[in-house]
Protein backbone atom coordinates (compact mmCIF):
# COMPACT_ATOMS: atom_id res chain seq x y z
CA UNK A 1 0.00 0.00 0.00
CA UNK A 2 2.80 2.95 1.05
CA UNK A 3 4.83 2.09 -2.26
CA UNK A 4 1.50 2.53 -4.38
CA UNK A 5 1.13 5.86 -2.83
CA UNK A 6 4.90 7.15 -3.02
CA UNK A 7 3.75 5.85 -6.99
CA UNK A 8 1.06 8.72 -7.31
CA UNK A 9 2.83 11.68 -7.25
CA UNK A 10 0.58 14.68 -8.56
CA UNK A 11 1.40 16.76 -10.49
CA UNK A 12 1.59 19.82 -8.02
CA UNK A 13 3.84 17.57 -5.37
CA UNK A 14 6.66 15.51 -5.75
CA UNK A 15 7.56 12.07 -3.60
CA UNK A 16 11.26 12.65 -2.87
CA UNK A 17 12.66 15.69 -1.10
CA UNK A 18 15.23 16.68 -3.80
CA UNK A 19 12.79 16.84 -6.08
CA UNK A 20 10.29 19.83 -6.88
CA UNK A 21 7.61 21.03 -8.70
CA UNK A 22 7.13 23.86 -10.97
CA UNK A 23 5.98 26.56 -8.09
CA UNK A 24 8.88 25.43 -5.96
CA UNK A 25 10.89 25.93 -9.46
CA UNK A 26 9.90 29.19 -9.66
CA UNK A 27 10.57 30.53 -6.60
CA UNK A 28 13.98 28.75 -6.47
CA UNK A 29 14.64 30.53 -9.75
CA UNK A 30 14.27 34.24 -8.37
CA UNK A 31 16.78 33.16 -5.80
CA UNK A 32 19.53 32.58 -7.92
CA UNK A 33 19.29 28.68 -8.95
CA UNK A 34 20.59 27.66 -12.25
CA UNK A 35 18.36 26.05 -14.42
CA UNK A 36 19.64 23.56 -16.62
CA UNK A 37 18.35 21.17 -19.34
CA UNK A 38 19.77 17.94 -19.81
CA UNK A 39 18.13 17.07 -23.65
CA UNK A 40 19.59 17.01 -26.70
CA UNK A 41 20.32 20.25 -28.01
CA UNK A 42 17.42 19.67 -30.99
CA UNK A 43 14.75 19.30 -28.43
CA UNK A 44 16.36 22.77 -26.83
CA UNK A 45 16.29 24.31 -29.97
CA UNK A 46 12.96 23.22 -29.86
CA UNK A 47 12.02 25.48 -27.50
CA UNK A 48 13.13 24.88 -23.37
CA UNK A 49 12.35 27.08 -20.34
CA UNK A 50 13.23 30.26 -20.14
CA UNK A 51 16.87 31.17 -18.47
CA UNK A 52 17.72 28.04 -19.18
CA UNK A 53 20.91 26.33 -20.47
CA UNK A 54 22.31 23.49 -21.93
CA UNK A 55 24.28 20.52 -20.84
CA UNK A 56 22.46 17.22 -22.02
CA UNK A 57 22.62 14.39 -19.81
CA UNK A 58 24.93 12.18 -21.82
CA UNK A 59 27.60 14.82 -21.29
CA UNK A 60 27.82 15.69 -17.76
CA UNK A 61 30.52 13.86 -17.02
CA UNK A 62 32.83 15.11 -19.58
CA UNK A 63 32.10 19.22 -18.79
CA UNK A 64 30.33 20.00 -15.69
CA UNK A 65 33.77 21.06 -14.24
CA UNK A 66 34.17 23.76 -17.06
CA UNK A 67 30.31 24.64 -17.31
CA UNK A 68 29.55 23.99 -13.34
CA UNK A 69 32.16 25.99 -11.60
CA UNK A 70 30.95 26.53 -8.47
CA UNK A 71 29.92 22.99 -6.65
CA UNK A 72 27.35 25.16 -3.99
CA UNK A 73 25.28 26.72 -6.47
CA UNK A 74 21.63 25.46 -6.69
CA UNK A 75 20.78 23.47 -9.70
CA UNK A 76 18.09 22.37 -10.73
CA UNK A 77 17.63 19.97 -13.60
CA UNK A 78 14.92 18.80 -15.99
CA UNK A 79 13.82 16.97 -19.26
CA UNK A 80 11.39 15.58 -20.60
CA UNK A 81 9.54 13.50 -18.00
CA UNK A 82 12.05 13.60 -15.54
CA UNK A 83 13.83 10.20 -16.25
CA UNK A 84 17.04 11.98 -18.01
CA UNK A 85 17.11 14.39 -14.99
CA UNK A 86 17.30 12.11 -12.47
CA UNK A 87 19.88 10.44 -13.57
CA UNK A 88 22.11 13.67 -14.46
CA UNK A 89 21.12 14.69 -10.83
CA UNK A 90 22.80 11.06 -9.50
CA UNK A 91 25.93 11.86 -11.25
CA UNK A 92 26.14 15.43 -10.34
CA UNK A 93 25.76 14.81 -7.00
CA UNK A 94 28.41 12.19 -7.45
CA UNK A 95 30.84 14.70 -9.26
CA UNK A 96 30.32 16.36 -5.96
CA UNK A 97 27.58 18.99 -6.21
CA UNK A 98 25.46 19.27 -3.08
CA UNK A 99 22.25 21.55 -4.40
CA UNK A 100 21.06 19.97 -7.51
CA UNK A 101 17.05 19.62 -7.43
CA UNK A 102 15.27 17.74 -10.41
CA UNK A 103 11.73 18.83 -11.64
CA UNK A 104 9.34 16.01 -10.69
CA UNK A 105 7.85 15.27 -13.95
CA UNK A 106 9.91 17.29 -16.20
CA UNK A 107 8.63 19.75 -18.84
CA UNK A 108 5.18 17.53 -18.35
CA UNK A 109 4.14 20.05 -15.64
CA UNK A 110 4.07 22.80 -18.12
């Protein structure tokens, strides 16, 4: 029964703590978070939200040092559906960055 509801996340609340939804997003953004999209750069081109910028998930490894300089900023990351995002948000906490957020449900909440 409890993993069925940790399953039906709405779309105005997410299940884990590092992740948030689009109000928290937001308000996370006037404070100074970095936004960043981990998609190909044709489904950025094809349009992505705005102050965003690029770094798609396959790369992350290979040039967050140069594009992430500073490992206490607030990030928060997104995609799609949120799949891509959690995963770049497992390896840039691994590469040692302690503030990255992902947006529960990716671009689907807009």
């Amino acid at each position: 029964m409890l993993r069925r509801l940790r399953g039906l996340c709405n779309r105005n609340r997410c299940c884990k703590e590092a992740e948030i939804n689009k109000y928290q997003l937001e308000k996370m953004q006037q404070q100074g978070a970095l936004l960043l999209d981990v998609r190909s750069p044709q489904e950025f081109a094809e349009g992505h939200l705005e102050n965003a910028i690029l770094l798609p998930e396959y790369e992350i490894k290979e040039k967050a040092d140069k594009m992430l300089l500073d490992k206490q900023q607030v990030i928060i990351v997104y995609c799609s559906t949120g799949h891509r995002s959690k995963k770049a948000q497992t390896v840039l906490s691994a590469l040692g960055y302690e503030k990255v957020y992902n947006l529960c449900h990716g671009l689907e909440n807009y």
